[in-house]
Protein backbone atom coordinates (compact mmCIF):
# COMPACT_ATOMS: atom_id res chain seq x y z
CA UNK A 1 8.26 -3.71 -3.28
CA UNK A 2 6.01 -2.65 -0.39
CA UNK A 3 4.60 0.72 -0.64
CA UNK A 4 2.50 2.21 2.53
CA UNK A 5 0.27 5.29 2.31
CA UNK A 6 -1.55 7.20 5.41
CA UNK A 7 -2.58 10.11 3.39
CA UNK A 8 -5.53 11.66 5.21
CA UNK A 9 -6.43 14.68 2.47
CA UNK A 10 -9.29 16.67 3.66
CA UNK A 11 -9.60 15.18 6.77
CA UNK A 12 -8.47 17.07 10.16
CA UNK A 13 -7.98 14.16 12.57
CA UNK A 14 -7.56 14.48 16.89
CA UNK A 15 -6.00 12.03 18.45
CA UNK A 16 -5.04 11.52 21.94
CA UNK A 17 -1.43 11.46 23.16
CA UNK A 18 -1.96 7.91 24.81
CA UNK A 19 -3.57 6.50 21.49
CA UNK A 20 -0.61 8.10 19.92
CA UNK A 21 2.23 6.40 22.16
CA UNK A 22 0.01 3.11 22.45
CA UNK A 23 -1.16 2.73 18.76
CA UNK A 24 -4.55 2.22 20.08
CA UNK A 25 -7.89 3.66 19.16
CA UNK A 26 -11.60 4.01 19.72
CA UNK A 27 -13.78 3.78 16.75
CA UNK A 28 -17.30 4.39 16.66
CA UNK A 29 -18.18 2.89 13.36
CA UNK A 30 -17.75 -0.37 12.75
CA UNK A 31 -15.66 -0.95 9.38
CA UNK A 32 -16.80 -1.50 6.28
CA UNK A 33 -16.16 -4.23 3.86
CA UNK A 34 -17.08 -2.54 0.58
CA UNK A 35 -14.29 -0.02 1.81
CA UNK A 36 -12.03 -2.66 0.56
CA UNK A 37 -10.53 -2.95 -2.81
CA UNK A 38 -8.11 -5.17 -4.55
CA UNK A 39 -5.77 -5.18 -6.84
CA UNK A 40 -3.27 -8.41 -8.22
CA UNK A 41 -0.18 -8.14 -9.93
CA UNK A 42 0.85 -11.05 -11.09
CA UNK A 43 5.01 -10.30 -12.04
CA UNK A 44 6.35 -7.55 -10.12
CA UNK A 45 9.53 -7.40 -12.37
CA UNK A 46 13.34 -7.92 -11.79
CA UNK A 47 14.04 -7.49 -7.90
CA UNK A 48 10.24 -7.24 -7.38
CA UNK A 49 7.75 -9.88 -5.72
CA UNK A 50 5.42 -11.55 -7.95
CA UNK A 51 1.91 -12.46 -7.22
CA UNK A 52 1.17 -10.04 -4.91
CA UNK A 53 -1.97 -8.53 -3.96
CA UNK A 54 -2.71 -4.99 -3.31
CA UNK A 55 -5.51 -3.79 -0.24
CA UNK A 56 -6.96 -0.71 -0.63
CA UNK A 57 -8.52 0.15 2.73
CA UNK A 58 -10.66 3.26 2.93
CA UNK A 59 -12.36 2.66 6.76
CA UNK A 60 -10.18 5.08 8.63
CA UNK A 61 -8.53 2.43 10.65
CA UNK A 62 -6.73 -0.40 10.72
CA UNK A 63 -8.48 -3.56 9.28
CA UNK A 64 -8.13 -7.16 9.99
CA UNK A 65 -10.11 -8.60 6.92
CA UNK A 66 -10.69 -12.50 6.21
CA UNK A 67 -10.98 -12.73 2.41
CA UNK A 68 -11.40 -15.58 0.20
CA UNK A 69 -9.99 -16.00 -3.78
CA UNK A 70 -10.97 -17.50 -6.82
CA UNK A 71 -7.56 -18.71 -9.25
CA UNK A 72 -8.51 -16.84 -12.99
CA UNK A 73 -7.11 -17.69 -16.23
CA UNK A 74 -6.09 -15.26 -19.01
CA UNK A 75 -9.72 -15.23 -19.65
CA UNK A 76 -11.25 -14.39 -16.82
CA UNK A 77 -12.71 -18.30 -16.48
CA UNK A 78 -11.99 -20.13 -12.69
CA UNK A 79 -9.53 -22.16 -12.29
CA UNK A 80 -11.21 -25.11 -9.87
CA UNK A 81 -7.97 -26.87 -9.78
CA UNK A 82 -6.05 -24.19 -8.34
CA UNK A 83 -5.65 -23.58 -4.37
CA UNK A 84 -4.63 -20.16 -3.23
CA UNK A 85 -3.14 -19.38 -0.14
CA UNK A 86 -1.36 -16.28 1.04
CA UNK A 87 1.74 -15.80 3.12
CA UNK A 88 0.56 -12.92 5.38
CA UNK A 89 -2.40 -14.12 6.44
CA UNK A 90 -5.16 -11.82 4.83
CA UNK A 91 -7.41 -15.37 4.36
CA UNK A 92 -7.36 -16.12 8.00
CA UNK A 93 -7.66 -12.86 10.09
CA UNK A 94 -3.66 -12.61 10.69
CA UNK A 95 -2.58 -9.46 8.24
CA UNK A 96 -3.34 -5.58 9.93
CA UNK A 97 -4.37 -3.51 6.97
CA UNK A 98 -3.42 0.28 7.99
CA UNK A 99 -5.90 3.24 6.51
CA UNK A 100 -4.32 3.38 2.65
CA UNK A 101 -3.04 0.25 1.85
CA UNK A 102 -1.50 -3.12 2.64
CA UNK A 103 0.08 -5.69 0.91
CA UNK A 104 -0.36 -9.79 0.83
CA UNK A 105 1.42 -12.04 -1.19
CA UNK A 106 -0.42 -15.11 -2.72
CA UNK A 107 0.46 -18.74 -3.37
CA UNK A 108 -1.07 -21.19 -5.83
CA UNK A 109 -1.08 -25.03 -6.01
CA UNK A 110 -2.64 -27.73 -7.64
CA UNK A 111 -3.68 -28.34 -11.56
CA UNK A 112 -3.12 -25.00 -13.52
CA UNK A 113 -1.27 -23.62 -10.72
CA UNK A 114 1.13 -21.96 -14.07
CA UNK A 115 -2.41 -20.48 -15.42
CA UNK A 116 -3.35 -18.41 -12.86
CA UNK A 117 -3.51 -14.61 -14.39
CA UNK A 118 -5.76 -12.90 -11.72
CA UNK A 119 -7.87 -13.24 -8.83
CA UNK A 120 -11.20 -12.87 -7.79
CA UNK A 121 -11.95 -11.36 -4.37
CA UNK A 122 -14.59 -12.33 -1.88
CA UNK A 123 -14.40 -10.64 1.91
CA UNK A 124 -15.75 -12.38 4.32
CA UNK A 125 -15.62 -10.65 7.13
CA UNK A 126 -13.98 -7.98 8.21
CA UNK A 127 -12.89 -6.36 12.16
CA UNK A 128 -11.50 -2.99 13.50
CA UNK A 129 -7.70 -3.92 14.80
CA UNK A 130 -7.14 -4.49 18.18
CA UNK A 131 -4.07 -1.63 17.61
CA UNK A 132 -3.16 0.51 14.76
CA UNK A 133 -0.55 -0.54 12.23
CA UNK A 134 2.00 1.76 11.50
CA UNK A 135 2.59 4.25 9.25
CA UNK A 136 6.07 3.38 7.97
CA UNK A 137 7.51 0.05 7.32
CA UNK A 138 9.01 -1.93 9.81
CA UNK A 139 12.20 -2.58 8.91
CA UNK A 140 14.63 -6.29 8.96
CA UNK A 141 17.63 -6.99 9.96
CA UNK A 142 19.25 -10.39 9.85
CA UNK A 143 21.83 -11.04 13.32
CA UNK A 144 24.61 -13.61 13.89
CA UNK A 145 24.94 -15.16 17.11
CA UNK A 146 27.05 -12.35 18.00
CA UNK A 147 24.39 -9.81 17.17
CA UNK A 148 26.05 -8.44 14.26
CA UNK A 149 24.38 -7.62 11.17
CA UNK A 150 24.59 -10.69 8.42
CA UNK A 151 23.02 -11.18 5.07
CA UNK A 152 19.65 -12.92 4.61
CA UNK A 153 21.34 -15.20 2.29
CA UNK A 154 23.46 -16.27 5.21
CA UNK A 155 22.96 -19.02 8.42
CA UNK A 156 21.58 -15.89 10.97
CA UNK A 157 20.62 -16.70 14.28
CA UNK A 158 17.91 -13.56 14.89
CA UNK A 159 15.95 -11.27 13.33
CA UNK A 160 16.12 -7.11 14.08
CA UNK A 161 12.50 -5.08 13.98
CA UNK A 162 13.21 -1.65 13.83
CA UNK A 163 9.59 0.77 13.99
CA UNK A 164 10.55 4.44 12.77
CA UNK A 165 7.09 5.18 14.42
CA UNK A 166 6.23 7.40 17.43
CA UNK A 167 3.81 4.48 18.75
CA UNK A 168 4.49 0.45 19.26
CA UNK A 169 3.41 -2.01 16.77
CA UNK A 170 2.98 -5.66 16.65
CA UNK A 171 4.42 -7.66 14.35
CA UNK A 172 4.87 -11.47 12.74
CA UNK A 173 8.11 -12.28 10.65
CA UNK A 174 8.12 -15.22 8.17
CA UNK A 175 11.00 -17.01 6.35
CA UNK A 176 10.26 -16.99 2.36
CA UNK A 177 12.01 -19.19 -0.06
CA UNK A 178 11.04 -18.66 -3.81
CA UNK A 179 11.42 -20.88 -6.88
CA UNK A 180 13.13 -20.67 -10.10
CA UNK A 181 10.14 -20.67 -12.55
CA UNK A 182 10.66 -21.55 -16.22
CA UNK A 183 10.58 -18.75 -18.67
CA UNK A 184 6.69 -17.07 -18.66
CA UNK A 185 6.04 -18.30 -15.44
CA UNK A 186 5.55 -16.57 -12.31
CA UNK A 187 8.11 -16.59 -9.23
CA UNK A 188 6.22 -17.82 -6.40
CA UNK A 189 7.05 -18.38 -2.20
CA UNK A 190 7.48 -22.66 -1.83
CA UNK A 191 8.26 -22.24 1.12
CA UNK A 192 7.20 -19.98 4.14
CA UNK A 193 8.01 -20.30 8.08
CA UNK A 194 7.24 -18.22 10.75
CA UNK A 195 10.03 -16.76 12.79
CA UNK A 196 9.07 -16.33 16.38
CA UNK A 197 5.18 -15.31 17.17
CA UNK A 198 3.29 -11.79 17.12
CA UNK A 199 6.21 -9.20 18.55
CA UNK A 200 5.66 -6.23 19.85
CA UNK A 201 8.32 -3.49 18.60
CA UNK A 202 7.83 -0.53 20.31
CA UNK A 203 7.92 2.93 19.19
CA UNK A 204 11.55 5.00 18.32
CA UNK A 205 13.02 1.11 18.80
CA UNK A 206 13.98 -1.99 18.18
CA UNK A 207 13.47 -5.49 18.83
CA UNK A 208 14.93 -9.07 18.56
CA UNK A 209 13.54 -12.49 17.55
CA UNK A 210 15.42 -15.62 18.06
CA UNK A 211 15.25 -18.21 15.01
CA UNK A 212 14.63 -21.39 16.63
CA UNK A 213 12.46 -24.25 15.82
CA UNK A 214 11.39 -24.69 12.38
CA UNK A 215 12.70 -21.45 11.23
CA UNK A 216 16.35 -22.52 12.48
CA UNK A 217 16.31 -25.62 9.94
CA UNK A 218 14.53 -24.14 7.28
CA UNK A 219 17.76 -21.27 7.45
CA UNK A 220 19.94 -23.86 7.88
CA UNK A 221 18.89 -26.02 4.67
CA UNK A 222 18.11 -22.30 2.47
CA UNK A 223 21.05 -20.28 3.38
CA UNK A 224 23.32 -19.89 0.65
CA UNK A 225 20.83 -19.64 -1.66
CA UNK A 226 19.49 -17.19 -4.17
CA UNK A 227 16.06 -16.98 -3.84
CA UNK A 228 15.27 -16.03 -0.47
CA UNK A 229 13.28 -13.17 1.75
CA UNK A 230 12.95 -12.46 5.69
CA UNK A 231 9.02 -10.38 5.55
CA UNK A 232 7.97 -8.27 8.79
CA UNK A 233 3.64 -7.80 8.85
CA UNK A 234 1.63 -6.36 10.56
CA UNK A 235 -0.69 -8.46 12.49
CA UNK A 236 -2.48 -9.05 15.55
């Protein structure tokens, strides 16, 4: 479950009404990567994503970081064998971090892929956001060719972005299909496709994203089936 906080305790905050409507915003300092923190959970329970990875951002802005990982076993030792990947993007400059936190969601292959029991955190780099992420989650709606609302489980045709936010957003939605792990083993995304590009959803509204392409076959060959996700992030 993806939780989003923009808490600002203490802090009295003046923004302009066009930075407001547009989501964008000047910053004079430039962010800082030891403002970052991590945090990996490796089983999020029943109904809950496992493997994920929690971003603590404390630069009061949105954050595009580019971090690298290191697979650790139950004792703390690498795991050399083991590539990770992540599904949002936070390893190659694609996932917004909002001030608070974000959320990533990491994927492991190669020998002792089953041994991985934490990660180890390297960022290198990190870059103000062109705009400002949003404060709530954006929400997901799965349509059928007539536009009416479907299960994700089901062949859809397009995808519905709705921002509960006073300013726009941009956005990337991705296709996840999990696996059936064996008992003690975590659940983990096998397969992930993007579903359209970066969208723009704008504030108070809505928008609409085709699946075509890649995304069409991989619903196509997944629907009916009962490990699957549709994942709105923000990105840039």
């Amino acid at each position: 479950m993806e939780r989003r906080q923009t808490l600002i305790a203490g802090w009295v905050v003046v923004v302009s009404l066009a930075a407001i409507m547009t989501g964008v915003t000047n910053w004079s300092s430039k962010p800082a990567k030891s403002a970052l923190s991590f945090a990996y959970q490796r089983e999020g329970g029943d109904n809950y994503i496992s493997q994920t990875l929690a971003i603590k951002n404390a630069n009061k802005e949105s954050v595009v970081p580019v971090l690298a990982f290191t697979a650790l076993d139950q004792n703390g030792d690498p795991l050399p064998g083991v590539h990770v990947r992540t599904v949002y993007g936070s390893d190659s400059g694609r996932l917004v971090v909002p001030y608070g936190s974000g959320l990533d969601i990491l994927r492991f292959s190669g020998a002792g892929e089953h041994q991985v029991y934490d990660v180890r955190v390297t960022v290198k780099r990190v870059a103000a956001a062109k705009s400002r992420a949003g404060r709530s989650p954006v929400t997901v709606q799965e349509l059928d060719g007539a536009g009416h609302t479907v299960s994700k489980f089901s062949r859809f045709s397009a995808v519905r972005m709705t921002n509960i936010d006073p300013y726009p957003v941009t956005m990337r939605v991705a296709y996840l299909v999990y696996d059936q792990p064996a008992e003690g083993e975590t659940q983990q995304a096998v397969s992930v496709t993007p579903i359209g590009g970066l969208v723009r959803v704008p504030g108070g509204g809505s928008a609409v994203v085709q699946v075509t392409g890649a995304a069409a076959t991989a619903v196509a060959r997944y629907s009916g089936g009962p490990a699957v996700s549709v994942k709105a992030y923000d990105s840039q």
